[in-house]
Protein backbone atom coordinates (compact mmCIF):
# COMPACT_ATOMS: atom_id res chain seq x y z
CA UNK A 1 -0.26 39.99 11.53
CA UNK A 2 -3.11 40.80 14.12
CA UNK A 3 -0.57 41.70 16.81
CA UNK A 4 0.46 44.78 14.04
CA UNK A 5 -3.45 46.05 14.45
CA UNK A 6 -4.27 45.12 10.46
CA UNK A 7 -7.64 43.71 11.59
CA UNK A 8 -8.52 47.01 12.77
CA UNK A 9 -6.37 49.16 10.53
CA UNK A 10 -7.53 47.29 7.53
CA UNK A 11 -11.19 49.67 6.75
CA UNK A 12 -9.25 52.57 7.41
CA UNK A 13 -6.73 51.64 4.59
CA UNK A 14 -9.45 50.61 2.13
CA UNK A 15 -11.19 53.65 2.54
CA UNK A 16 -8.28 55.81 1.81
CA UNK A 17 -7.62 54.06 -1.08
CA UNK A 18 -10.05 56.11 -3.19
CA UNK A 19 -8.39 59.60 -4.37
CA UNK A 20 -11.71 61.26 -3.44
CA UNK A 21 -11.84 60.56 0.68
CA UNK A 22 -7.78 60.86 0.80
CA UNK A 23 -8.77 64.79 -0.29
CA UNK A 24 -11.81 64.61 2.06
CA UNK A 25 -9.00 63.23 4.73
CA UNK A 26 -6.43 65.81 3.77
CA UNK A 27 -8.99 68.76 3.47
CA UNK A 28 -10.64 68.31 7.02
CA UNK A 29 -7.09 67.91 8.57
CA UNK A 30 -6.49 71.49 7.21
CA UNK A 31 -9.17 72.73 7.66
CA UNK A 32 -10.25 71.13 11.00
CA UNK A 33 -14.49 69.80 10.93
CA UNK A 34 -16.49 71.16 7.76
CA UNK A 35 -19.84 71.12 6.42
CA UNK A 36 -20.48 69.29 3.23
CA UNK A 37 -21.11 72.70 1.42
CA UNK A 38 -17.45 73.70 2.58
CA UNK A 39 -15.87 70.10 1.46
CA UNK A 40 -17.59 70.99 -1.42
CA UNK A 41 -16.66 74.38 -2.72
CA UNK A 42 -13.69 74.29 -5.17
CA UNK A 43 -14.35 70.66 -6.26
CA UNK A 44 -16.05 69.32 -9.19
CA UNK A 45 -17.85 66.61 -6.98
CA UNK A 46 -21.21 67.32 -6.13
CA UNK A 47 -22.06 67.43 -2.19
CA UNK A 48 -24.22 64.45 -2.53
CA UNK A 49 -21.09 62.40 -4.15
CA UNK A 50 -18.65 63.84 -1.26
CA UNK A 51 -21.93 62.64 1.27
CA UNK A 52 -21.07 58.88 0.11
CA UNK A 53 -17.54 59.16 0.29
CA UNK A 54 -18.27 60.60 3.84
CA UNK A 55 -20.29 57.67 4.84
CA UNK A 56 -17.56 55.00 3.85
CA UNK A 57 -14.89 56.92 5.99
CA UNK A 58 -17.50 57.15 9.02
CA UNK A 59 -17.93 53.15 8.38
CA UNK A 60 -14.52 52.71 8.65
CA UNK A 61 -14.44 55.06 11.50
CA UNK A 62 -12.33 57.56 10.09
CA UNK A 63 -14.76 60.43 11.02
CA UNK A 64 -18.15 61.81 12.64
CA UNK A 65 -20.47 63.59 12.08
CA UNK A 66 -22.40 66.24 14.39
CA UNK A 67 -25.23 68.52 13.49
CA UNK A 68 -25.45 72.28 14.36
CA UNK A 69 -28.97 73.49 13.08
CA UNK A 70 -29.93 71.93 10.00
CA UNK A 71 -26.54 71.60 8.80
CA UNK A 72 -24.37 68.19 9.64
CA UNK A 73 -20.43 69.23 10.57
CA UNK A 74 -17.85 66.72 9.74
CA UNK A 75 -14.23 65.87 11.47
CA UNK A 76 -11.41 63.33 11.79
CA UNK A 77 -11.74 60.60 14.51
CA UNK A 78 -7.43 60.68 14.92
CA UNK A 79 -7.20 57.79 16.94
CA UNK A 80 -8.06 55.62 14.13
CA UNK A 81 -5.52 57.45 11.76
CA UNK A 82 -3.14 57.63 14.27
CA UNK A 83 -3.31 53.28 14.78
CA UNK A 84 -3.50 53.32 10.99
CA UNK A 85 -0.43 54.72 11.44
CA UNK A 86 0.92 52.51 14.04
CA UNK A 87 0.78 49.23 12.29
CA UNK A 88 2.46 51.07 8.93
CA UNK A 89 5.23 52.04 11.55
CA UNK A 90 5.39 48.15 12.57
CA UNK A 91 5.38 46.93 9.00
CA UNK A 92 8.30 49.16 8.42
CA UNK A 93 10.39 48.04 11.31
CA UNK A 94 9.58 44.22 10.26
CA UNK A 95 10.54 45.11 7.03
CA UNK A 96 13.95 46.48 8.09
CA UNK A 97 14.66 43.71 10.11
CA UNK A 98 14.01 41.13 7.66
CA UNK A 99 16.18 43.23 5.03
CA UNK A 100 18.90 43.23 7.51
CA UNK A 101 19.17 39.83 7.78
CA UNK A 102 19.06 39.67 3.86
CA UNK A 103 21.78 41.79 3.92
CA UNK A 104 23.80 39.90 6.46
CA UNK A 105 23.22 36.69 4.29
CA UNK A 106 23.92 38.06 1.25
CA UNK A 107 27.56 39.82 2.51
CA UNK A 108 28.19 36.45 4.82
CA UNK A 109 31.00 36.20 7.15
């Protein structure tokens, strides 16, 4: 499985496994690099909550952080979503071969 990039993949799928940082995720690929206060407005979760969730994706190296004055400006590091990506891609295609030969057994000759 580490020729499919899982090893590296594998912190970018656990940390979009929380509802909260898929948002985040979703919000700053709308909205291209925001401040906490921005990723904030709208949402029920307080900025220091969405600061923690932030964290965890920058562990996992889904994004960065910059600061601009006082204020810190978040965005996406694509590469990593775009491997993440490319080893759900080659899961899918192993999975479609293997159900083809299912298929093949199962109808026979």
């Amino acid at each position: 499985m580490r020729s499919l990039g899982l090893d590296r993949s594998a912190p970018v799928f656990a940390a979009l496994g929380d509802e909260t940082r898929l948002r985040l995720v979703s919000r700053l690929c709308e909205d291209g690099p925001s401040s906490i206060t921005h990723l904030a407005a709208g949402s029920a979760i307080t900025r220091q909550a969405i600061t923690k969730h932030l964290h965890v994706m920058k562990e996992a190296g889904l994004v960065r952080a910059s600061w601009h004055g006082r204020e810190s400006i978040w965005e996406l590091e694509s590469e990593r979503l775009e491997a993440a990506r490319r080893s759900l891609d080659a899961i899918s295609k192993h999975w479609d071969a293997a159900l083809g030969r299912l298929k093949k057994l199962v109808e026979g000759p």
